[in-house]
C-alpha atoms as a PDB file:
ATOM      1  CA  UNK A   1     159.596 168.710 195.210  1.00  0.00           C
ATOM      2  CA  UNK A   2     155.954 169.806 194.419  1.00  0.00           C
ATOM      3  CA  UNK A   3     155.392 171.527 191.385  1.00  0.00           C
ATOM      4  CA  UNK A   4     154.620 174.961 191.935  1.00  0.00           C
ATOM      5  CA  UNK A   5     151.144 176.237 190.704  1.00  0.00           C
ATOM      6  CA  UNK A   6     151.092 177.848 187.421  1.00  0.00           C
ATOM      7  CA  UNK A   7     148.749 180.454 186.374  1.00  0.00           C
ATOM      8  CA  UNK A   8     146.973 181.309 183.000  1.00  0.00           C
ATOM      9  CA  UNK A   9     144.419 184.179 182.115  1.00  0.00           C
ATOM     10  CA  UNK A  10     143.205 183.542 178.233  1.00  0.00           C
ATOM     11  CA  UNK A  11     142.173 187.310 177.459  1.00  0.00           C
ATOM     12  CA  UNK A  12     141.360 187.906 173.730  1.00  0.00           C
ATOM     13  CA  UNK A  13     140.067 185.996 170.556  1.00  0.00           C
ATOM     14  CA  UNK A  14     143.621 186.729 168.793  1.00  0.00           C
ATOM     15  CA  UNK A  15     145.323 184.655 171.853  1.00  0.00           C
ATOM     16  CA  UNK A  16     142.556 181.575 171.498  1.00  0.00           C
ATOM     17  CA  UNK A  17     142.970 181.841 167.270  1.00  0.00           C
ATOM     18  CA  UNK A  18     146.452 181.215 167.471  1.00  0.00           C
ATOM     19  CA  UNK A  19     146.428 178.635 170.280  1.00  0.00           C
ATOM     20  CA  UNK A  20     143.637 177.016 168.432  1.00  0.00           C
ATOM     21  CA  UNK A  21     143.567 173.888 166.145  1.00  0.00           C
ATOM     22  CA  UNK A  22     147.309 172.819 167.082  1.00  0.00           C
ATOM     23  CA  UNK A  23     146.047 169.427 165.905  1.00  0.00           C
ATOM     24  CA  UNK A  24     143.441 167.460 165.713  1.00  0.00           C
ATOM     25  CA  UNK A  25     142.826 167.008 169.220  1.00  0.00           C
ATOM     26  CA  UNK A  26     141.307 170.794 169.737  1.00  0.00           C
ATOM     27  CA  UNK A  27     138.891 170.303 167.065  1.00  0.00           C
ATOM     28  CA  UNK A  28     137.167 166.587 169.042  1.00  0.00           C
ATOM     29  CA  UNK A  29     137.472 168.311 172.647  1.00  0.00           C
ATOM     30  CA  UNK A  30     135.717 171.322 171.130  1.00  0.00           C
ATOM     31  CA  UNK A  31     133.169 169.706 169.315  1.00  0.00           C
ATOM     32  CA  UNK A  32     132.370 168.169 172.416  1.00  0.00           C
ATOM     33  CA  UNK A  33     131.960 170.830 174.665  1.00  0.00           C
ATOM     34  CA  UNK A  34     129.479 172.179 172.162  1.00  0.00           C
ATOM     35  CA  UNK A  35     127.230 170.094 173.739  1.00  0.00           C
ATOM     36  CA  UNK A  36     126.166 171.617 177.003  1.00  0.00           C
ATOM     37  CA  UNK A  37     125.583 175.033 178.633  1.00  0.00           C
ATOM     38  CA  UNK A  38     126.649 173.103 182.327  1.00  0.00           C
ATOM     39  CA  UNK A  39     128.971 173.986 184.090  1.00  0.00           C
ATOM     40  CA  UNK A  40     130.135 170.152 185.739  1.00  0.00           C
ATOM     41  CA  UNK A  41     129.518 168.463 181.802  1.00  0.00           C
ATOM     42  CA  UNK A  42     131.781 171.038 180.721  1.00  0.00           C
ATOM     43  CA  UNK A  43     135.008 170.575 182.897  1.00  0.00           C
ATOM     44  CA  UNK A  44     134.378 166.911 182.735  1.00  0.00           C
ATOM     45  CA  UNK A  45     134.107 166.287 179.206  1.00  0.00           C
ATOM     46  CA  UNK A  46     137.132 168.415 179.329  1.00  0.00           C
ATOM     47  CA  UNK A  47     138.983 166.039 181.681  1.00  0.00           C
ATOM     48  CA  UNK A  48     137.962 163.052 179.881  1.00  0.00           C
ATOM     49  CA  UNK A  49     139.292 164.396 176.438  1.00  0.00           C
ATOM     50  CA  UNK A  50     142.904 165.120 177.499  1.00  0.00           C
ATOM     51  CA  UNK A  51     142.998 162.279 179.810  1.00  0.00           C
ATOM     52  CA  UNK A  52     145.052 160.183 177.345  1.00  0.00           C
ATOM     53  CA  UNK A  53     146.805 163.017 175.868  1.00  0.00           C
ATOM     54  CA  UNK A  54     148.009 164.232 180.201  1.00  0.00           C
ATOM     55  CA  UNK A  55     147.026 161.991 182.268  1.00  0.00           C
ATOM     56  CA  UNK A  56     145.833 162.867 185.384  1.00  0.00           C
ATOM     57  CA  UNK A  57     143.984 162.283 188.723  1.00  0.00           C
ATOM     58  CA  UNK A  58     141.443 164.727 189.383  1.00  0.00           C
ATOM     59  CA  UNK A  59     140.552 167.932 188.974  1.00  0.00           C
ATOM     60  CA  UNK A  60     138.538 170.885 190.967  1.00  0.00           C
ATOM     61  CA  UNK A  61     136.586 173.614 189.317  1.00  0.00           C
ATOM     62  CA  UNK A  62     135.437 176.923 191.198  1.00  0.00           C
ATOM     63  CA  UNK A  63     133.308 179.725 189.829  1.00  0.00           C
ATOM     64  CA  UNK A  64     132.736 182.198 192.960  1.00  0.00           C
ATOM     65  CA  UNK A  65     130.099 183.821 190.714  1.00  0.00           C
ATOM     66  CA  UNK A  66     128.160 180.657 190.523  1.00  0.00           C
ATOM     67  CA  UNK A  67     129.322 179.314 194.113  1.00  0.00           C
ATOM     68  CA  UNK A  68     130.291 176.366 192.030  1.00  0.00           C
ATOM     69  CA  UNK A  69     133.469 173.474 193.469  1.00  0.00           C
ATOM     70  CA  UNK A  70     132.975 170.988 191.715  1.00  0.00           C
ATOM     71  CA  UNK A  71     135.696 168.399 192.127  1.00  0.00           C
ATOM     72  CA  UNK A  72     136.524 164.683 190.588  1.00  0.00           C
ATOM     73  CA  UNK A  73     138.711 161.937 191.188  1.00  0.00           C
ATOM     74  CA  UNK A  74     141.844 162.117 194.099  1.00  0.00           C
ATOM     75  CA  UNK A  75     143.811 165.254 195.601  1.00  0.00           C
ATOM     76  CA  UNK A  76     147.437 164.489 194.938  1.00  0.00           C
ATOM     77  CA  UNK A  77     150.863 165.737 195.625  1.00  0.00           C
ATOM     78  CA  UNK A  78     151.342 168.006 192.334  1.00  0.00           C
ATOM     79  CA  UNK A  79     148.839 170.210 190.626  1.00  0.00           C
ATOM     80  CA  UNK A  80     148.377 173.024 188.027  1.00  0.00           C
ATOM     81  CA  UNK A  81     145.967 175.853 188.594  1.00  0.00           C
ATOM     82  CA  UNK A  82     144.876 178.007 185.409  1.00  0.00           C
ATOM     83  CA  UNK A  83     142.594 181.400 185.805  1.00  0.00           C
ATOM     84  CA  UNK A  84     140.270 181.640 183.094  1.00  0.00           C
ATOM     85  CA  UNK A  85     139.366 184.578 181.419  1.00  0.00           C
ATOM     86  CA  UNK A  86     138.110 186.027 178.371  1.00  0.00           C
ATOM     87  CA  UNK A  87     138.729 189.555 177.541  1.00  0.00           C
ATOM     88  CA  UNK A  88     137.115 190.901 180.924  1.00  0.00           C
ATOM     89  CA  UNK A  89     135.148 188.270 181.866  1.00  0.00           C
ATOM     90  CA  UNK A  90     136.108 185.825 184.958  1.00  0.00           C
ATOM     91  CA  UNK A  91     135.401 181.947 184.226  1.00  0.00           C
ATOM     92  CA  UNK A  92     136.640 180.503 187.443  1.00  0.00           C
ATOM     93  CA  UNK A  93     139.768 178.823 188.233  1.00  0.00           C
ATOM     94  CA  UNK A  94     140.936 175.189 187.104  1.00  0.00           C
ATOM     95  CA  UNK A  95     143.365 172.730 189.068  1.00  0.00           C
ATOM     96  CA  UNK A  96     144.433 169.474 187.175  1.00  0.00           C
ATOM     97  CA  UNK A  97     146.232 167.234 189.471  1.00  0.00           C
ATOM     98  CA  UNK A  98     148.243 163.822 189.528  1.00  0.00           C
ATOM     99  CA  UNK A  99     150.527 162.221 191.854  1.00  0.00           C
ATOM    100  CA  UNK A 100     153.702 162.235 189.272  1.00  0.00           C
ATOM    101  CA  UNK A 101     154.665 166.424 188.578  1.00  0.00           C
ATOM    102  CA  UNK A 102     153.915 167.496 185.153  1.00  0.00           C
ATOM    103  CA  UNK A 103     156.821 168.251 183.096  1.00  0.00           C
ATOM    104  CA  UNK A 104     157.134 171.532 180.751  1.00  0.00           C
ATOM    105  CA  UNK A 105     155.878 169.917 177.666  1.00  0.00           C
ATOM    106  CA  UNK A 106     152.712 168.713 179.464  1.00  0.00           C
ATOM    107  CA  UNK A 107     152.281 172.329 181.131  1.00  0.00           C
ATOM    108  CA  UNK A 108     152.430 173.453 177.563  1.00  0.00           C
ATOM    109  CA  UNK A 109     149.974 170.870 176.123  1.00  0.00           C
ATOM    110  CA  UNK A 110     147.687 171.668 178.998  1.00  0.00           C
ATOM    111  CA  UNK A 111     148.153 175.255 178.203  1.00  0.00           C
ATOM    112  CA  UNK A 112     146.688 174.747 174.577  1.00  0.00           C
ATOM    113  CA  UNK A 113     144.190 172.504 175.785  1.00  0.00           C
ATOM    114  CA  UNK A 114     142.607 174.747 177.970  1.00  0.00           C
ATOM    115  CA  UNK A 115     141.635 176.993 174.770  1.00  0.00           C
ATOM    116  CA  UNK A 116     139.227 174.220 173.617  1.00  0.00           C
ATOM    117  CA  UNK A 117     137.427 175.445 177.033  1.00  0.00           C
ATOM    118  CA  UNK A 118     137.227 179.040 177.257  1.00  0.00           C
ATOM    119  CA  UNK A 119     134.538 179.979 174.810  1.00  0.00           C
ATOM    120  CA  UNK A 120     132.257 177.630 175.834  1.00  0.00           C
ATOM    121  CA  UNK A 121     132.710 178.497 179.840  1.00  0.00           C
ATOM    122  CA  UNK A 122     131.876 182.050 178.638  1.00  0.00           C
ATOM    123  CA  UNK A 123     128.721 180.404 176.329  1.00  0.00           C
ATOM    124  CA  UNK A 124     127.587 178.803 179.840  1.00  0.00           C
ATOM    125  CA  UNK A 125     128.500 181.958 182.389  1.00  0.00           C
ATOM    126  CA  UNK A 126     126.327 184.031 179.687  1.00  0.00           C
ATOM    127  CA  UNK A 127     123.894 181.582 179.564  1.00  0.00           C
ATOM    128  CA  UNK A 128     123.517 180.735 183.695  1.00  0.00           C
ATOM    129  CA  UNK A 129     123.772 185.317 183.802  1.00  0.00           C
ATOM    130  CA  UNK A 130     120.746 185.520 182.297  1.00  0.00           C
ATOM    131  CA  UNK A 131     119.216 182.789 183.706  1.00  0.00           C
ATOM    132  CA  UNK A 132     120.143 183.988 187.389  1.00  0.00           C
ATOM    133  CA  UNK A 133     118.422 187.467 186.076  1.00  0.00           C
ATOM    134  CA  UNK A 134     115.344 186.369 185.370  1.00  0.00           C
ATOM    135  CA  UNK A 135     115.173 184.286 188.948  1.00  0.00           C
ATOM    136  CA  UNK A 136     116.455 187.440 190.773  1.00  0.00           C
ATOM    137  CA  UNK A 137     114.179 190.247 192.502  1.00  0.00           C
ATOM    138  CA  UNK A 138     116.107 193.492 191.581  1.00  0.00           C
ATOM    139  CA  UNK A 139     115.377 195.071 194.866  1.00  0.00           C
ATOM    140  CA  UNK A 140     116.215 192.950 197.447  1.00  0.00           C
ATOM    141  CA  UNK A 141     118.539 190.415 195.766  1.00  0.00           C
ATOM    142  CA  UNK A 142     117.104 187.088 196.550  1.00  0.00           C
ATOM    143  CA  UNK A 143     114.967 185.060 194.462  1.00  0.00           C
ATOM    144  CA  UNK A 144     111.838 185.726 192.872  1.00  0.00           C
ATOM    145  CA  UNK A 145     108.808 183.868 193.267  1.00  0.00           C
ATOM    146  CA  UNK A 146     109.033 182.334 189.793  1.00  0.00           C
ATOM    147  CA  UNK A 147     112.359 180.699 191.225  1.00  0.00           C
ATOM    148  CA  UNK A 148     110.637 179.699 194.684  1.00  0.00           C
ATOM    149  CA  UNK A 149     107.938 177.487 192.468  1.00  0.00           C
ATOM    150  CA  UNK A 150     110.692 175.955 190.517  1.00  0.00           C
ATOM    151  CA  UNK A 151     112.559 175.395 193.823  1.00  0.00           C
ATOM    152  CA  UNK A 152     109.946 174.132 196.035  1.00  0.00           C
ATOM    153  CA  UNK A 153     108.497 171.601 193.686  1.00  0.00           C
ATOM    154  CA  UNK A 154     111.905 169.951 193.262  1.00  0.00           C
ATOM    155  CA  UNK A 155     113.042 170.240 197.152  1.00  0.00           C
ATOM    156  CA  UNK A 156     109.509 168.202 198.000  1.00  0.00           C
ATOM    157  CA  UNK A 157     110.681 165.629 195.582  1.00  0.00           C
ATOM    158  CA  UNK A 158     113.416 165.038 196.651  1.00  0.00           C
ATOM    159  CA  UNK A 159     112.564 165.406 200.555  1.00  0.00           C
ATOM    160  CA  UNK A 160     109.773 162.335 199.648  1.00  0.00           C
ATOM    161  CA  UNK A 161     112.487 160.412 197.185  1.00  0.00           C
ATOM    162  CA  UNK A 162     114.751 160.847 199.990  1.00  0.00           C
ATOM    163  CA  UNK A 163     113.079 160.633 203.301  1.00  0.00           C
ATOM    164  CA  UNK A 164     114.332 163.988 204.586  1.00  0.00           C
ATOM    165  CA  UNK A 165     112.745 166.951 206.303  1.00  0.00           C
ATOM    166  CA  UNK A 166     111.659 170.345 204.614  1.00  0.00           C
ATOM    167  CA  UNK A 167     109.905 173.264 206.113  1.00  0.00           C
ATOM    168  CA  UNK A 168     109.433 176.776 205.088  1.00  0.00           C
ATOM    169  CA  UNK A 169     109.027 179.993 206.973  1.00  0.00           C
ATOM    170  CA  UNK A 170     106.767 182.386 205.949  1.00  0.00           C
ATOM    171  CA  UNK A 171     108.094 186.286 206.749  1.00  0.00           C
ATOM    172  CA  UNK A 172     105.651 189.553 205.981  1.00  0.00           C
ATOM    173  CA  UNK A 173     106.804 193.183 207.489  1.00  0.00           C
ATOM    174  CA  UNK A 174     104.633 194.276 209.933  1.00  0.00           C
ATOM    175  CA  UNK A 175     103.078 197.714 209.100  1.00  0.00           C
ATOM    176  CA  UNK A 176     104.642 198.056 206.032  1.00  0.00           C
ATOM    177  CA  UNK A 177     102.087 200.285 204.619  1.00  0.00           C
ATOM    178  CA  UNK A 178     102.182 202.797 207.204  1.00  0.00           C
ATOM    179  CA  UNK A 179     106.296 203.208 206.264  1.00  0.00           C
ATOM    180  CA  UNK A 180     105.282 203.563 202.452  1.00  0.00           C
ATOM    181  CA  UNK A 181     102.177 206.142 203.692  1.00  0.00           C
ATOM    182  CA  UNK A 182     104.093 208.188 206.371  1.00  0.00           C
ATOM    183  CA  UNK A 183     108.244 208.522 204.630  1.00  0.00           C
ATOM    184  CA  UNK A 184     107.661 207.505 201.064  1.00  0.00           C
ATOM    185  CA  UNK A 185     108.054 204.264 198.520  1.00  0.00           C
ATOM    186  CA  UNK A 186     111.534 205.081 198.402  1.00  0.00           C
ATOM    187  CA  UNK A 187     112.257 204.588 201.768  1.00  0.00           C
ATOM    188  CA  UNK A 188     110.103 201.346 201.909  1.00  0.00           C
ATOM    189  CA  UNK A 189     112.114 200.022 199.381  1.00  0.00           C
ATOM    190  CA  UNK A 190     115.153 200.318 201.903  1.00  0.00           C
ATOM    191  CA  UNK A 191     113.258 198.695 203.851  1.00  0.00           C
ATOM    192  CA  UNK A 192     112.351 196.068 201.746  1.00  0.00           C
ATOM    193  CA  UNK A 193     116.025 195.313 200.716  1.00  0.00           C
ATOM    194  CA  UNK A 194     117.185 195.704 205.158  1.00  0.00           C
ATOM    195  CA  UNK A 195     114.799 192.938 206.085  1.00  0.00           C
ATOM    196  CA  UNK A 196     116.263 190.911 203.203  1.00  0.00           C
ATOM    197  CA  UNK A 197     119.248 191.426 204.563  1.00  0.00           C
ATOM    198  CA  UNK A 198     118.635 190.650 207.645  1.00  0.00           C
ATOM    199  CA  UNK A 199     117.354 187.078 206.298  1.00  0.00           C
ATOM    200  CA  UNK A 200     120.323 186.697 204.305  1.00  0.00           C
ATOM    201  CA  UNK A 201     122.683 187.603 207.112  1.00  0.00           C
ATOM    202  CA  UNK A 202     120.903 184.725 209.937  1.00  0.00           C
ATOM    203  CA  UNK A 203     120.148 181.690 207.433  1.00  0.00           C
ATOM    204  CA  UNK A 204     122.337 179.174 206.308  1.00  0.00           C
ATOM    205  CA  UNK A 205     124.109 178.893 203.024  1.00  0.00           C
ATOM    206  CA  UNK A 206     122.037 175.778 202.308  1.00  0.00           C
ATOM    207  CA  UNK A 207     118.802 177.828 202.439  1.00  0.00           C
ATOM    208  CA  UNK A 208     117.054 179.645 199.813  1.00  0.00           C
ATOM    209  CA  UNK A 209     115.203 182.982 200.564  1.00  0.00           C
ATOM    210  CA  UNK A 210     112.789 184.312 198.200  1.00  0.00           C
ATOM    211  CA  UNK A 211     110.177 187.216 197.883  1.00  0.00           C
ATOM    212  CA  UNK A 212     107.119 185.917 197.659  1.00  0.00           C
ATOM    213  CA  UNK A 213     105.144 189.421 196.700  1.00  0.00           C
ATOM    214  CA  UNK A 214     105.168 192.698 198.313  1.00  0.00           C
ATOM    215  CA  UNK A 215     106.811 193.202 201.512  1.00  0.00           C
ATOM    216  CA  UNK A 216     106.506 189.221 202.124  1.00  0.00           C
ATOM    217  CA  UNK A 217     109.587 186.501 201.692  1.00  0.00           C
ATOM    218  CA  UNK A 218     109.437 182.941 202.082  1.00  0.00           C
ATOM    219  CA  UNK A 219     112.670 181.070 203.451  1.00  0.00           C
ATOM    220  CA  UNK A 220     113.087 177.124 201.872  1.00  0.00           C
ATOM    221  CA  UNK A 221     115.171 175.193 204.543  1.00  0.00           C
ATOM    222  CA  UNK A 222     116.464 172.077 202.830  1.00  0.00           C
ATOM    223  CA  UNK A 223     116.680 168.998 205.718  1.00  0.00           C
ATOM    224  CA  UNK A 224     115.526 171.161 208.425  1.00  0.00           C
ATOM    225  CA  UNK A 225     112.404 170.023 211.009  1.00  0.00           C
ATOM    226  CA  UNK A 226     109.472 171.884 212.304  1.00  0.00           C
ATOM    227  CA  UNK A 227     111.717 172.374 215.566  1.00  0.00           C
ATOM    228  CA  UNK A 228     114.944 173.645 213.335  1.00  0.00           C
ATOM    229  CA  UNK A 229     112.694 176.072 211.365  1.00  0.00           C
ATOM    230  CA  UNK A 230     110.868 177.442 214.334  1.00  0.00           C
ATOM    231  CA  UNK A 231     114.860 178.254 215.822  1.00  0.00           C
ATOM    232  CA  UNK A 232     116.106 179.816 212.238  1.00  0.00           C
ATOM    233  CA  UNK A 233     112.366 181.888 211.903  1.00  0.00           C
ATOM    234  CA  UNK A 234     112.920 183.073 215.563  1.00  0.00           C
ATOM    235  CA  UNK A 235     116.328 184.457 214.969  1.00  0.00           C
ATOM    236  CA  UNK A 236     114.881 186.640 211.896  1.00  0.00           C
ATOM    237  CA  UNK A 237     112.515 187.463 214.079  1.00  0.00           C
ATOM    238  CA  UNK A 238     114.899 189.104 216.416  1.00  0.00           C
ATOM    239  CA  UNK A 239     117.225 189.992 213.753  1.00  0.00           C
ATOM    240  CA  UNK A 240     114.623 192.319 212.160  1.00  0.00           C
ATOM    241  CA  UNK A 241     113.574 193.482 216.031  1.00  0.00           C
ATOM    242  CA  UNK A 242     117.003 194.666 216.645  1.00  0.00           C
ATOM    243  CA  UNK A 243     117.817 196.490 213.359  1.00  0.00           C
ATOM    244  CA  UNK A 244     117.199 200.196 212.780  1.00  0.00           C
ATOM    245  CA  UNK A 245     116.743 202.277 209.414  1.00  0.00           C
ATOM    246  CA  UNK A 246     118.551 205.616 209.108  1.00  0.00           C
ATOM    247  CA  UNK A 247     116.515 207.367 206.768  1.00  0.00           C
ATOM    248  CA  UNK A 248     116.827 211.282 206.507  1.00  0.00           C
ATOM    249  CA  UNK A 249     116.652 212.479 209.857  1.00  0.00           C
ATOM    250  CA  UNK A 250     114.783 209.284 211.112  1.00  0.00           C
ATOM    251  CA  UNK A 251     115.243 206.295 212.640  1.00  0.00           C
ATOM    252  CA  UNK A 252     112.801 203.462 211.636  1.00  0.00           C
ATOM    253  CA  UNK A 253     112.321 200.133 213.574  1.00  0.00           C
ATOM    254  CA  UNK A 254     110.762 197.253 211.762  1.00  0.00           C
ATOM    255  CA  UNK A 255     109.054 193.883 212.812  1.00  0.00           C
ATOM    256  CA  UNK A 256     107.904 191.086 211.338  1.00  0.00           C
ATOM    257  CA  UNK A 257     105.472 188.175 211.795  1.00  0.00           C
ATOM    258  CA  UNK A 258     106.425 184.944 210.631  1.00  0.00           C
ATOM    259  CA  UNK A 259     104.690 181.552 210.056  1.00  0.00           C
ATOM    260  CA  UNK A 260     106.412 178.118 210.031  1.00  0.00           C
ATOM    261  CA  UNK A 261     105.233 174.917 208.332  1.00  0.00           C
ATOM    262  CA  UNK A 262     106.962 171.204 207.700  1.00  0.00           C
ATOM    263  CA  UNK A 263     106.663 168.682 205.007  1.00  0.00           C
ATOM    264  CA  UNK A 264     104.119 165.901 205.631  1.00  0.00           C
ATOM    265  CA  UNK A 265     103.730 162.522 203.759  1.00  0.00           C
ATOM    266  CA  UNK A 266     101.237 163.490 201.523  1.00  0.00           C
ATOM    267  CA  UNK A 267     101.880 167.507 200.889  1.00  0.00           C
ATOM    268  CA  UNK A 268     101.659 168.989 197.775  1.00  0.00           C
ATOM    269  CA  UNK A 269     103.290 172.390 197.579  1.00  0.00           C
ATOM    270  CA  UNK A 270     100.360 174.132 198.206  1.00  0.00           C
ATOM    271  CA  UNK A 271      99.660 172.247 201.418  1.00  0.00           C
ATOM    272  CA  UNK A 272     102.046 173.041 202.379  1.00  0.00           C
ATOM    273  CA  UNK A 273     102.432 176.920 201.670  1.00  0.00           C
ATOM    274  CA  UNK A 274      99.018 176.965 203.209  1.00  0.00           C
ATOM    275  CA  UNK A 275      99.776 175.994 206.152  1.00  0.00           C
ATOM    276  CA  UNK A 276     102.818 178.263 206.641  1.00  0.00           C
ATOM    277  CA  UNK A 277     100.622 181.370 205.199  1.00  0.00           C
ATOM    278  CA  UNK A 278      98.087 180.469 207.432  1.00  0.00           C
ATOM    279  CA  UNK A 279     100.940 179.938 210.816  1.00  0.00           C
ATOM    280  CA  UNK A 280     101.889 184.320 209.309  1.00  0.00           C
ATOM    281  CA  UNK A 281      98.829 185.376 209.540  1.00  0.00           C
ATOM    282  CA  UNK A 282      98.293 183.826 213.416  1.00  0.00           C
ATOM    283  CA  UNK A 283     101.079 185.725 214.313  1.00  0.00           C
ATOM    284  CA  UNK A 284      99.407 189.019 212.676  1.00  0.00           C
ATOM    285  CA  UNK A 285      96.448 188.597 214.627  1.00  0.00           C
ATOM    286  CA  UNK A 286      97.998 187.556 217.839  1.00  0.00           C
ATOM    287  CA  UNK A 287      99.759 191.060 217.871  1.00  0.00           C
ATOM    288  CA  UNK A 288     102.267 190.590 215.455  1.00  0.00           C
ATOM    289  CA  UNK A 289     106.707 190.063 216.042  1.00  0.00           C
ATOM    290  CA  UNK A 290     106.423 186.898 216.877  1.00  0.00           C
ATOM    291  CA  UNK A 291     107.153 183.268 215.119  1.00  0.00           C
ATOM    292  CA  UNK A 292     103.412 180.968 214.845  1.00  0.00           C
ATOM    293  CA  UNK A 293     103.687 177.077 214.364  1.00  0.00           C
ATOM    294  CA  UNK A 294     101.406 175.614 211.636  1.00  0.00           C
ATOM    295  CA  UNK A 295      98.263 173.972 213.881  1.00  0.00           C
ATOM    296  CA  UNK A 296      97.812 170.476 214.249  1.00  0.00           C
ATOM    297  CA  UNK A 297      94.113 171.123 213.392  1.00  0.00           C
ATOM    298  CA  UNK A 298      96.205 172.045 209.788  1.00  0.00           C
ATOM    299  CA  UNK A 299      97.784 169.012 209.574  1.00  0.00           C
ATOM    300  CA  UNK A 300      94.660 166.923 210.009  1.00  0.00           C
END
């Protein structure tokens, strides 16, 4: 019979001091896990320090905060899931899991164990909340352009180390001023934060969408062709066309023009940025709401 599930939620210093320090055993796991502010070194140094004390087969972390799973090792027959927390602060959830069930003393081991790992899951949530600040555009949501720089110079190494595809779509409001001019900067930033919306609601969890400056955003599409970005940038496209603004008593319609450009052998970042700013501002010119290709006289 499978073991069912149990459930933990570690909610105050005074229940971690007096789980603490049973024996020696909490003092090495938590010196280790003073180590590291990440997330997957945590729960596996974790893992590997109790292994001989419960053995076990595997174990999955998630963190909906972080949109972290990290998993290791086998899914097996009996499990024990734990929801961390420290005083009102969520940590994620923890399953340890082996093919043999655990029996109560284990459970209780496990239980003391697991207090080794709550303060420094908080150390690392604290840490990766401030970090996610100061890569987040307070208006709209989505990453700021510090984040896109970071982003983009790892995704083209990669793309090159791996021989995959990369492209990035270029989005700017059309008009924007004249919203801004004729109903205020508050209502322009409602519009600002629909169109990212909009974006957020069309692209794929893999992508990354970022505001470049102003009323323009810039979409990173991880293993995605010129063809596959030209699709995704023509469903913003309509997604934007199709959505209205109530603000006071009016209804506002937005557009957008959007340029698309693809990873070539030798691109640098700002090859390739060019090329997609210079696809947007096509698009402007050719009577803007619409979707531009980067030129093959670009490439060249």
């Amino acid at each position: 019979m499978k073991k069912k599930s149990a459930n933990i939620a570690i909610v105050s210093n005074n229940s971690f001091e007096a789980s603490k320090a049973v024996n020696l055993h909490h003092y090495d796991i938590s010196s280790a896990l003073q180590t590291t502010l990440e997330f997957n070194e945590l729960v596996n140094i974790f893992s590997n320090k109790i292994k001989a004390l419960i053995p076990h087969n595997g174990f999955v972390y998630e963190n909906d905060e972080f949109k972290l799973n990290i998993n290791k090792g086998i899914v097996t027959k009996h499990s024990c899931t734990y929801a961390l927390k420290v005083e009102e602060m969520q940590l994620g959830s923890l399953k340890i899991m082996r093919r043999q069930r655990f029996n109560d003393d284990e459970i209780k081991l496990l239980e003391s164990l697991l207090c080794s790992l709550i303060y420094p899951l908080r150390n690392a949530t604290l840490f990766n909340q401030a970090l996610k600040m100061a890569y987040t555009d307070p208006l709209t949501k989505t990453n700021n352009r510090t984040a896109f720089n970071d982003s983009l110079e790892r995704e083209i190494r990669l793309s090159h180390r791996n021989s995959r595809h990369l492209s990035i779509i270029f989005f700017d409001i059309d008009h924007f001023k004249d919203v801004n001019d004729h109903f205020g900067h508050e209502c322009g930033d409602i519009a600002l934060a629909s169109a990212a919306n909009c974006i957020k609601d069309v692209v794929r969890s893999s992508d990354m969408v970022f505001r470049y400056g102003g009323e323009e955003f810039v979409i990173l599409l991880s293993d995605t062709n010129l063809d596959g970005a030209n699709t995704m940038a023509e469903r913003i496209r309509s997604k934007i066309e199709n959505h209205s603004i109530a603000y006071g008593m009016d209804v506002i319609k937005l557009t957008a023009s959007l340029g698309v450009s693809s990873l070539k052998g030798n691109d640098t970042s700002e090859s390739l940025i060019k090329r997609a700013d210079s696809a947007m501002y096509c698009a402007k010119e050719k009577g803007r709401n619409q979707v531009k290709l980067e030129s093959i006289a670009q490439i060249a």
